[in-house]
C-alpha atoms as a PDB file:
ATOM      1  CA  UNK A   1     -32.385  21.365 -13.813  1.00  0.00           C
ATOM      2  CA  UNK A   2     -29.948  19.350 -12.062  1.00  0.00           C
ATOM      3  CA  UNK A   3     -29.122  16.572 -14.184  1.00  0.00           C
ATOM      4  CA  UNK A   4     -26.829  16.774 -17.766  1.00  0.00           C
ATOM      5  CA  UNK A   5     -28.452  16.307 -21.204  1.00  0.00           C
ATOM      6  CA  UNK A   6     -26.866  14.645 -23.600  1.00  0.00           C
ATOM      7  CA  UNK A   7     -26.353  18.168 -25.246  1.00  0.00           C
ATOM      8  CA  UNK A   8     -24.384  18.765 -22.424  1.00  0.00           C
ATOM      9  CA  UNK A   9     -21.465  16.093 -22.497  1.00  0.00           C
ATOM     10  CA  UNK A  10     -21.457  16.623 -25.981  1.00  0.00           C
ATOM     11  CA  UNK A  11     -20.186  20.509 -25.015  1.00  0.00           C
ATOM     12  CA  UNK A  12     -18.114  19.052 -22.503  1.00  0.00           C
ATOM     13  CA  UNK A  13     -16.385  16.420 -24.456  1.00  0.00           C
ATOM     14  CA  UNK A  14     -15.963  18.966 -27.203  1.00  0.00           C
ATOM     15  CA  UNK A  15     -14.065  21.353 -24.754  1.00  0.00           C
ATOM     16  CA  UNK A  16     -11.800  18.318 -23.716  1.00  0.00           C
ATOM     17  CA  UNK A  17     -11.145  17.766 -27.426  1.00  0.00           C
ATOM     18  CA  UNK A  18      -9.958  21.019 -27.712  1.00  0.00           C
ATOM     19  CA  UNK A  19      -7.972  21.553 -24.623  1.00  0.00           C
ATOM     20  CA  UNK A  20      -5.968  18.367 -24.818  1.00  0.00           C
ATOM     21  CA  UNK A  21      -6.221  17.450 -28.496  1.00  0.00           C
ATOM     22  CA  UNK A  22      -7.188  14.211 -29.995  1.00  0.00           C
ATOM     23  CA  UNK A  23      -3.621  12.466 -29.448  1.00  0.00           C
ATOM     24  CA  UNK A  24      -3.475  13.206 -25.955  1.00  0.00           C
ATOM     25  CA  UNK A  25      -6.484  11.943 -24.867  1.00  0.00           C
ATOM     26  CA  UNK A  26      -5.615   8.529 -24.800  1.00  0.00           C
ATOM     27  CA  UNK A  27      -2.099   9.044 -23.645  1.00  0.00           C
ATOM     28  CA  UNK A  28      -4.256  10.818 -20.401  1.00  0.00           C
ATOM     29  CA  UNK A  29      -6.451   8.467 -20.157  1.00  0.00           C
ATOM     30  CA  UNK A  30      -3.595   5.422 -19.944  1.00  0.00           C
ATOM     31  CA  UNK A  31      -1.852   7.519 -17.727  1.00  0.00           C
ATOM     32  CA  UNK A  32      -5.200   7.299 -15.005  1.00  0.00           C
ATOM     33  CA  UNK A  33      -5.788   3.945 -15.441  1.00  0.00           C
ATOM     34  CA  UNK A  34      -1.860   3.163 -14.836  1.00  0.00           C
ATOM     35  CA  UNK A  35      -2.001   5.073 -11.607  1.00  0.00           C
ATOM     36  CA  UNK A  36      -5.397   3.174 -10.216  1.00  0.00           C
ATOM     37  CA  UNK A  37      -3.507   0.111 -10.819  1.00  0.00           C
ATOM     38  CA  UNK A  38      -0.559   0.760  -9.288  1.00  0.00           C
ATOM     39  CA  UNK A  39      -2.602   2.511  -6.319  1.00  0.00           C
ATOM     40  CA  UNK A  40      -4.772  -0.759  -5.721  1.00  0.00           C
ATOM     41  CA  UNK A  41      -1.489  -2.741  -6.227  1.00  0.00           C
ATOM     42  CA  UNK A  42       0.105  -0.810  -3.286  1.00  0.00           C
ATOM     43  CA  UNK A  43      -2.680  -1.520  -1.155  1.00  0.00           C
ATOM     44  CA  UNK A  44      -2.999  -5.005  -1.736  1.00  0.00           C
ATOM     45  CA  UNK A  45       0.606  -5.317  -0.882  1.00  0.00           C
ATOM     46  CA  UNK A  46      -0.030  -3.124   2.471  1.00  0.00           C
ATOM     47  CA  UNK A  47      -3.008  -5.670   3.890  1.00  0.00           C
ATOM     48  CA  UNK A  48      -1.102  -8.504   2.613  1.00  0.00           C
ATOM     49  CA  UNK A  49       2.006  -7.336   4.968  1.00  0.00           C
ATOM     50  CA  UNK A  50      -0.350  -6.359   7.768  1.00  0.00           C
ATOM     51  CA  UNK A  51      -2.052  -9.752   7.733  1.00  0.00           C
ATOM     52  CA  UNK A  52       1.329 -11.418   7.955  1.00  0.00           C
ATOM     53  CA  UNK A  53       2.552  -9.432  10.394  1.00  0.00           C
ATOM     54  CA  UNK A  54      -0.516 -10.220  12.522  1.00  0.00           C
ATOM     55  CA  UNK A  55      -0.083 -14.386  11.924  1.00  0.00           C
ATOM     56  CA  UNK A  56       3.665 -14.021  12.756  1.00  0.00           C
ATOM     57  CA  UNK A  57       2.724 -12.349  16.137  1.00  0.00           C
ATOM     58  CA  UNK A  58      -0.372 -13.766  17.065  1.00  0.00           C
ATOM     59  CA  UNK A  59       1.882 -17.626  16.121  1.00  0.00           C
ATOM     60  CA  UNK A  60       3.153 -19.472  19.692  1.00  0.00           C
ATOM     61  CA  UNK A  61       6.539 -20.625  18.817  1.00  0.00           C
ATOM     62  CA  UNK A  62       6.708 -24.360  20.060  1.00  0.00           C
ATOM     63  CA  UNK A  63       9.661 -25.269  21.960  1.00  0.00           C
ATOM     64  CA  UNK A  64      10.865 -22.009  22.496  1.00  0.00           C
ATOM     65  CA  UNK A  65      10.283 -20.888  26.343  1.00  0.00           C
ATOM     66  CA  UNK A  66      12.756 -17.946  27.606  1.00  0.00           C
ATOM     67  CA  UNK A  67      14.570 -19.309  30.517  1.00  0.00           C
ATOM     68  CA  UNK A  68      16.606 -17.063  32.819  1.00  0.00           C
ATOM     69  CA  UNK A  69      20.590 -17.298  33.396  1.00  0.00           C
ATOM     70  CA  UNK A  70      22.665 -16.117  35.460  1.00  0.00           C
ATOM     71  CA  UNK A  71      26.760 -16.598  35.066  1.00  0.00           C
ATOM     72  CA  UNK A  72      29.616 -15.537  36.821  1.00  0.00           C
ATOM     73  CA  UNK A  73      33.350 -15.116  34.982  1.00  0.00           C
ATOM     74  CA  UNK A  74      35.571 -17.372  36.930  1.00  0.00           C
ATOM     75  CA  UNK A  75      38.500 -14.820  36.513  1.00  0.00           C
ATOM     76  CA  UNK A  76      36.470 -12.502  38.615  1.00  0.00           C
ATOM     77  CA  UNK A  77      38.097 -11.645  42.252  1.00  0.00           C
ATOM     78  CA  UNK A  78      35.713 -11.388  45.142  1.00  0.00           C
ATOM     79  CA  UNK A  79      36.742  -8.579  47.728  1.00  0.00           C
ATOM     80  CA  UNK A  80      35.956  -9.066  51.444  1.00  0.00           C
END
């Protein structure tokens, strides 16, 4: 009762046939596979920027320590 027949995906692909036509099943079918590639492209891309994002700020730069500065302009006038 719950499960499909073979008699019943051969209804279903029939209806398919007709709705879309012969031609443009393929051209639909491309179309789907395109977008899963592109959409597991794009994420691939995503974790490869988040993991280099993560070495970049988790990586001690050697050498470089902030040091503090004060200056002065000599052209400045003190008041008293």
């Amino acid at each position: 009762m719950g499960s499909f027949s073979i008699s019943h995906w051969l209804v279903i692909l029939a209806v398919v046939v007709l709705l879309f036509g012969a031609k443009k099943i393929p051209e639909l079918a491309k179309g789907v596979g395109q977008g899963i590639k592109d959409f597991k492209k794009a994420i691939k891309e995503d974790e490869q920027a988040k993991t280099t994002v993560d070495q970049v700020e988790t990586k001690p730069e050697s050498g470089a320590t902030p040091t503090a500065t004060t200056s002065t302009p000599a052209d400045e006038k003190k008041s008293v």
